[in-house]
C-alpha atoms as a PDB file:
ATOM      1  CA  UNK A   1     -62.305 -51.823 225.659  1.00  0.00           C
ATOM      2  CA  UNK A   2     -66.002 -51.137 225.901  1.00  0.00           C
ATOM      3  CA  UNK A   3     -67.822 -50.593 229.260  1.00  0.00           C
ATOM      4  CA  UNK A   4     -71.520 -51.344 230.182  1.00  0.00           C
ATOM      5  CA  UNK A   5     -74.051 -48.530 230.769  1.00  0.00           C
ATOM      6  CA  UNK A   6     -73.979 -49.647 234.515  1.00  0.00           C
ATOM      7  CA  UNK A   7     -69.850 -49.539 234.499  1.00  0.00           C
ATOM      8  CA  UNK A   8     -70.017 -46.198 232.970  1.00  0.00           C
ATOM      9  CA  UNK A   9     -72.376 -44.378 235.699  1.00  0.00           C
ATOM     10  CA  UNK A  10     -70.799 -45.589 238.219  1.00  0.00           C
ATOM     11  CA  UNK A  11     -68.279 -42.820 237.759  1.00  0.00           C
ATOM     12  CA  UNK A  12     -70.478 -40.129 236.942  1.00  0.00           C
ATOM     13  CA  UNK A  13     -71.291 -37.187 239.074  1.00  0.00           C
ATOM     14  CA  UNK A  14     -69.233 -34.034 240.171  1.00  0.00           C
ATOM     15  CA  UNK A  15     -65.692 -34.006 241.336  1.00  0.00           C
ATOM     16  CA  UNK A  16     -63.798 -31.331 243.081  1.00  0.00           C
ATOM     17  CA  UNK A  17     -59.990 -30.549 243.446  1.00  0.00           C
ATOM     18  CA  UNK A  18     -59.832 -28.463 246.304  1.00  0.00           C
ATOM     19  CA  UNK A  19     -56.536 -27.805 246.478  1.00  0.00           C
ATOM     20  CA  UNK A  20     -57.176 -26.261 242.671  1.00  0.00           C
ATOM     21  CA  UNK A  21     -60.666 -25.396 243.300  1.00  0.00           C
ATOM     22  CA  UNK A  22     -61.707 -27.038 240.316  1.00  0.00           C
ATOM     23  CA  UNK A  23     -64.976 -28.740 239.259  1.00  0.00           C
ATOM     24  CA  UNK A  24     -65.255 -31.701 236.405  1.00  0.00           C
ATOM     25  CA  UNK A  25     -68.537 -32.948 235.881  1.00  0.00           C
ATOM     26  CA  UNK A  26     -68.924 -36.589 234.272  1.00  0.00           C
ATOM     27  CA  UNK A  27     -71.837 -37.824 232.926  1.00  0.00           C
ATOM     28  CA  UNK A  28     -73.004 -40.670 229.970  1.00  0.00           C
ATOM     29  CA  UNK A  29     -74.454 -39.545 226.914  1.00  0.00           C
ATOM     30  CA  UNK A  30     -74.965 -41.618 224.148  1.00  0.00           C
ATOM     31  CA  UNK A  31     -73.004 -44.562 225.324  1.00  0.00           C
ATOM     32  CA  UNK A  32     -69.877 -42.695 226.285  1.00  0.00           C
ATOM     33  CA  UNK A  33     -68.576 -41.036 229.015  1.00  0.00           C
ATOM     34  CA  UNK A  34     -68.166 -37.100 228.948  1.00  0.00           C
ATOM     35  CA  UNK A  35     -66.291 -34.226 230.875  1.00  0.00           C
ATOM     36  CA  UNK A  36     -68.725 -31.737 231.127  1.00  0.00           C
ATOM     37  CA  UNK A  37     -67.063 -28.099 230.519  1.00  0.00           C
ATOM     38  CA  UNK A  38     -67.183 -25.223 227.816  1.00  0.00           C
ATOM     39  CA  UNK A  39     -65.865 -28.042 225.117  1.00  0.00           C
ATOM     40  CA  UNK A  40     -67.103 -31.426 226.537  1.00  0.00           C
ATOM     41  CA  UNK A  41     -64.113 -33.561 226.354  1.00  0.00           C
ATOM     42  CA  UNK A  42     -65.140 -37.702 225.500  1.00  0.00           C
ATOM     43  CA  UNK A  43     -63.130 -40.484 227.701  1.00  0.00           C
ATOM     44  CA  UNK A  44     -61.955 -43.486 226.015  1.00  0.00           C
ATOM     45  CA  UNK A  45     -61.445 -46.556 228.407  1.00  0.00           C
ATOM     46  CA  UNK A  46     -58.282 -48.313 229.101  1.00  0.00           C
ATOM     47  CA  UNK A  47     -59.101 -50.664 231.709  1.00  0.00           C
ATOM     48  CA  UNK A  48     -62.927 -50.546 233.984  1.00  0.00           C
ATOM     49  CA  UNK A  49     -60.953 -47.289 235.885  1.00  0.00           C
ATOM     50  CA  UNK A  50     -58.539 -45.822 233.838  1.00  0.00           C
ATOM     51  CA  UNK A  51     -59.373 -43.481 230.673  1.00  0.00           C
ATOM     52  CA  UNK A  52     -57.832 -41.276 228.423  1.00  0.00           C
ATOM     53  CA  UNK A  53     -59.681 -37.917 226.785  1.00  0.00           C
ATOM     54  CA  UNK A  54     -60.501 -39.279 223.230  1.00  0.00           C
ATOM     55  CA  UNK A  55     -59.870 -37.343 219.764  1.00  0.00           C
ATOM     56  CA  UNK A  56     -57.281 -34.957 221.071  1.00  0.00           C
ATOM     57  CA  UNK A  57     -53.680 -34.888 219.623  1.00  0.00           C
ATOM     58  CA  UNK A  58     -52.818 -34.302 223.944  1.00  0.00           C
ATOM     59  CA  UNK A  59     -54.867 -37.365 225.027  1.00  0.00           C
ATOM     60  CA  UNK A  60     -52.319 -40.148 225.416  1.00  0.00           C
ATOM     61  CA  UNK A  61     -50.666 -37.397 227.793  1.00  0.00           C
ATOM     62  CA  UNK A  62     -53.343 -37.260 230.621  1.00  0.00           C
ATOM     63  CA  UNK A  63     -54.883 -40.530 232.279  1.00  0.00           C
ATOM     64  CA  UNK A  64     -57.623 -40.400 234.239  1.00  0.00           C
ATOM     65  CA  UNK A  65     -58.282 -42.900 236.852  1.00  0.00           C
ATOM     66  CA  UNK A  66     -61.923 -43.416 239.310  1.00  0.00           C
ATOM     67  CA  UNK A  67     -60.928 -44.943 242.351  1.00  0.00           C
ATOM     68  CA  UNK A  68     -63.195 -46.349 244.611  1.00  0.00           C
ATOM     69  CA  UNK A  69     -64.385 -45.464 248.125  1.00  0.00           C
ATOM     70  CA  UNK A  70     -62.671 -46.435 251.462  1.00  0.00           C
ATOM     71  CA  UNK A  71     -63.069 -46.365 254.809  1.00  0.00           C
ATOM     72  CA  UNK A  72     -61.139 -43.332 255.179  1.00  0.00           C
ATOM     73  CA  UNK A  73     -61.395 -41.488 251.474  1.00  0.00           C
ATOM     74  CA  UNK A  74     -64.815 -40.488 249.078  1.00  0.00           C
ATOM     75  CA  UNK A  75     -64.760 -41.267 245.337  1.00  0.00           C
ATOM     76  CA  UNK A  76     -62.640 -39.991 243.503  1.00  0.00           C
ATOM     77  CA  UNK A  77     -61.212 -38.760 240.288  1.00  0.00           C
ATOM     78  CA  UNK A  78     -57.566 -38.844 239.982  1.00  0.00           C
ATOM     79  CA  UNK A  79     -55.890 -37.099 236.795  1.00  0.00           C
ATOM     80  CA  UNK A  80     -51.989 -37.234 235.708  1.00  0.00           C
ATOM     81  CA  UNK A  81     -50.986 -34.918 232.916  1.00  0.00           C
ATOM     82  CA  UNK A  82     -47.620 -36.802 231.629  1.00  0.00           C
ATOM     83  CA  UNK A  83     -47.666 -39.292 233.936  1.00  0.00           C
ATOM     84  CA  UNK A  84     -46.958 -36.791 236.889  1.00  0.00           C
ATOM     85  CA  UNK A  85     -48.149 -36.509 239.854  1.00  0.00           C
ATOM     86  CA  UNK A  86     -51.903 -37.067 240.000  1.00  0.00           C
ATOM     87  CA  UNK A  87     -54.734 -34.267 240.675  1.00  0.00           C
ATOM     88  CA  UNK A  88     -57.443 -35.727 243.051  1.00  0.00           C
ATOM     89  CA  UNK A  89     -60.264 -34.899 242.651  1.00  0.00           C
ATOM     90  CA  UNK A  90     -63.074 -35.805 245.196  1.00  0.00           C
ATOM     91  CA  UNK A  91     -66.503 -36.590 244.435  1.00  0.00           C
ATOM     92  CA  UNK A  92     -69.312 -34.321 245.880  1.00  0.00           C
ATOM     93  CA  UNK A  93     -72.613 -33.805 245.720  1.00  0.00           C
ATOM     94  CA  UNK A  94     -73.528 -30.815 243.227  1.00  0.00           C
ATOM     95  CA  UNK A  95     -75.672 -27.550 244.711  1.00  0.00           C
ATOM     96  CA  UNK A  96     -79.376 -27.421 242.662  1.00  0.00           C
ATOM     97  CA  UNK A  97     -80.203 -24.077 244.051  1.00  0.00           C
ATOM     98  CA  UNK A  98     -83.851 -22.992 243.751  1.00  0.00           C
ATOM     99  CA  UNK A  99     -84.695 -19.593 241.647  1.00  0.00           C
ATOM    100  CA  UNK A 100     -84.936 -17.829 245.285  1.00  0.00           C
ATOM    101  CA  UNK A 101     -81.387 -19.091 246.293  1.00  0.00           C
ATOM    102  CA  UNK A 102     -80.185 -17.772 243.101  1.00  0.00           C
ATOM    103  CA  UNK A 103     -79.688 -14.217 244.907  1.00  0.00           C
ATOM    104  CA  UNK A 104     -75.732 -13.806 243.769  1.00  0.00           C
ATOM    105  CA  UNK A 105     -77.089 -10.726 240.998  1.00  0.00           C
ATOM    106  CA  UNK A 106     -74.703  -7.085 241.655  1.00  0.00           C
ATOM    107  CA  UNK A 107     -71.853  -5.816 240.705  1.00  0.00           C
ATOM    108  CA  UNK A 108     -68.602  -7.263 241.993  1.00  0.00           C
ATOM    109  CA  UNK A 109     -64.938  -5.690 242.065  1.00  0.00           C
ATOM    110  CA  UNK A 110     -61.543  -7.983 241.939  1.00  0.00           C
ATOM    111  CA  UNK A 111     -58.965  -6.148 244.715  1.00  0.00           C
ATOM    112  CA  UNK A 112     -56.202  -7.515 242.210  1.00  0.00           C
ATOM    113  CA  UNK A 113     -56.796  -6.204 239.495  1.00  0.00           C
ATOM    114  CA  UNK A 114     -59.912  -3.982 239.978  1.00  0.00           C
ATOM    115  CA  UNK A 115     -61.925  -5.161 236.843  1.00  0.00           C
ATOM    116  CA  UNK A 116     -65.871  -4.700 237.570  1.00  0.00           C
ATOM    117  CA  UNK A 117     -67.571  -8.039 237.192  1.00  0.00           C
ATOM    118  CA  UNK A 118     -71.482  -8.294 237.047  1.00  0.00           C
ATOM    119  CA  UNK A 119     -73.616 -10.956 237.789  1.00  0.00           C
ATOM    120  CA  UNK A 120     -77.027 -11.172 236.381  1.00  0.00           C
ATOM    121  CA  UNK A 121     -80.226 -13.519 236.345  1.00  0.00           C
ATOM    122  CA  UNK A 122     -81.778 -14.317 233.189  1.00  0.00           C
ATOM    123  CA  UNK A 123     -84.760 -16.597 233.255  1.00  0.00           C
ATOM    124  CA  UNK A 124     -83.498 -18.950 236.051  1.00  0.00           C
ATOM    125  CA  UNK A 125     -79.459 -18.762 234.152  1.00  0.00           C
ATOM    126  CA  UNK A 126     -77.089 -16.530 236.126  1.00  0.00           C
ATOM    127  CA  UNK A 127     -74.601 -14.798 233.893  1.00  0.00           C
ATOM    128  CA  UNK A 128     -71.126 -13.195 234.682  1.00  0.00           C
ATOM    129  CA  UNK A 129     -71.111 -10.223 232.703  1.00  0.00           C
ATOM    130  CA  UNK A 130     -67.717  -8.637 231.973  1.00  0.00           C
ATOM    131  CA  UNK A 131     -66.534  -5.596 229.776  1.00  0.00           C
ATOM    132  CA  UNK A 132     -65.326  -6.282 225.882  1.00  0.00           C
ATOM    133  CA  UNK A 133     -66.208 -10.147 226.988  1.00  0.00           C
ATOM    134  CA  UNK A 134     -69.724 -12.036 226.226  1.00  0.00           C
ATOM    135  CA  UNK A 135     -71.648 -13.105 228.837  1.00  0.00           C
ATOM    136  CA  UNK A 136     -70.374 -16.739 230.430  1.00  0.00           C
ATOM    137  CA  UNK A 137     -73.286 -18.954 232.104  1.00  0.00           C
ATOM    138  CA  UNK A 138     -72.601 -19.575 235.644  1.00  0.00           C
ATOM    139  CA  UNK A 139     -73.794 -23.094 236.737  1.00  0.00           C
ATOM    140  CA  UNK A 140     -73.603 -23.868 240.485  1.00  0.00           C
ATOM    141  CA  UNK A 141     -71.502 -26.569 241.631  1.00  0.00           C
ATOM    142  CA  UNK A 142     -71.473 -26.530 245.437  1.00  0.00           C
ATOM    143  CA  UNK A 143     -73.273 -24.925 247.950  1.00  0.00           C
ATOM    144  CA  UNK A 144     -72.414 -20.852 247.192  1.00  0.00           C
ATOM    145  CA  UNK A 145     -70.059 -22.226 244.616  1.00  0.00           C
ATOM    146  CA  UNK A 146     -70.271 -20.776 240.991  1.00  0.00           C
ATOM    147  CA  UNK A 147     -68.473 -21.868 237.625  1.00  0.00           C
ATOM    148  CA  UNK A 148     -68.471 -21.140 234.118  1.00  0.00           C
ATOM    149  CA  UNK A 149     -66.170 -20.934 231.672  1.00  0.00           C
ATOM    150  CA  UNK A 150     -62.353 -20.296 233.306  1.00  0.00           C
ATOM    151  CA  UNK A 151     -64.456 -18.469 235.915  1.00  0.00           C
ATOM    152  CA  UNK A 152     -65.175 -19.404 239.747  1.00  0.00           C
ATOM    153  CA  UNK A 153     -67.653 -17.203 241.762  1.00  0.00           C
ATOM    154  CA  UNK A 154     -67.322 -18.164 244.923  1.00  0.00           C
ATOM    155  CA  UNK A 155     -70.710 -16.489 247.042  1.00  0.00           C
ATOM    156  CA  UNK A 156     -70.487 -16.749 250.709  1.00  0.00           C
ATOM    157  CA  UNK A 157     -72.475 -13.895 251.554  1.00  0.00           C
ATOM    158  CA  UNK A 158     -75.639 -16.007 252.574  1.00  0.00           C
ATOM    159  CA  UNK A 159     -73.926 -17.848 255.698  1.00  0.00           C
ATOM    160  CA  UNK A 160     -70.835 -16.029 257.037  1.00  0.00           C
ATOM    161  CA  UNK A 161     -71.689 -12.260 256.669  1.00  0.00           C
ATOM    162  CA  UNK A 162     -68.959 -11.689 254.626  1.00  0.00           C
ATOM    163  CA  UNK A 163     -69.277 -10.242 251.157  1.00  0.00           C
ATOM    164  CA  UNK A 164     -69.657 -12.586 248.313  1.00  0.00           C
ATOM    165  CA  UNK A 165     -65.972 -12.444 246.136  1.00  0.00           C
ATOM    166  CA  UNK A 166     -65.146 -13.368 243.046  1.00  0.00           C
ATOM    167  CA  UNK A 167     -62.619 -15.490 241.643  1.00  0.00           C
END
């Protein structure tokens, strides 16, 4: 089944799972609709809603299904590995901080497992810099919301007084 251009960005955008504090970003490129991440993963259409991840010997295993807004719910994004029960996944407005709200840079220490983490700023890119590990890019997501790569920094220094943390 093929979609239109218009079908197709009406799903796009950024969706959160807050109960798994994860991010997917979807977005059209060349005629098909992608999950953003460190391998962009291609959906292939079942129905106008319902897609599979193409060219992936799992792909048959996980649906993904957009489901329009209601009175009382957002967007969303609803995912079901092996026909299980779905991840939602709500769809918010992304964060496009300006260079000056970029202000995350230091040195950072996890309490679990006391690795030293690092972010930097290069050029307007922050960076999570970690021993024997090359750099990830951090892009923001939400408000004081972080992610790159199987990393979350999570920076809520700026409105609560608390120190930023890092997940």
């Amino acid at each position: 089944m093929a979609l239109t251009a218009e079908q197709m960005l009406a799903f796009t955008g950024l969706y959160w799972n807050r109960e798994g504090d994860a991010f997917d970003r979807i977005f059209v490129k060349e005629g098909q609709m992608i999950v953003d991440g460190d391998e962009p993963l291609v959906l292939k259409p079942l129905g106008e809603s319902r897609f599979h991840i193409a060219d992936k010997p799992w792909s048959d295993e996980v649906e993904i299904q957009f489901v329009a807004p209601s009175r009382d719910n957002p967007r969303r994004m609803e995912q079901s590995p092996g026909g299980g029960k779905p991840m939602v996944y709500e769809a918010t407005e992304g964060a496009s901080p300006s260079r000056a709200e970029l202000a995350y840079t230091g040195a950072y220490v996890s309490e679990e497992i006391d690795p030293l983490y690092r972010i930097v700023l290069n050029g307007d890119k922050l960076s999570l810099v970690r021993l024997k590990h090359e750099a990830e890019i951090l892009r923001p997501a939400v408000r004081d919301v972080l992610t790159g790569g199987w990393h979350r920094a999570v920076c809520a220094g700026r409105e609560t007084g608390r120190s930023p943390a890092l997940c």
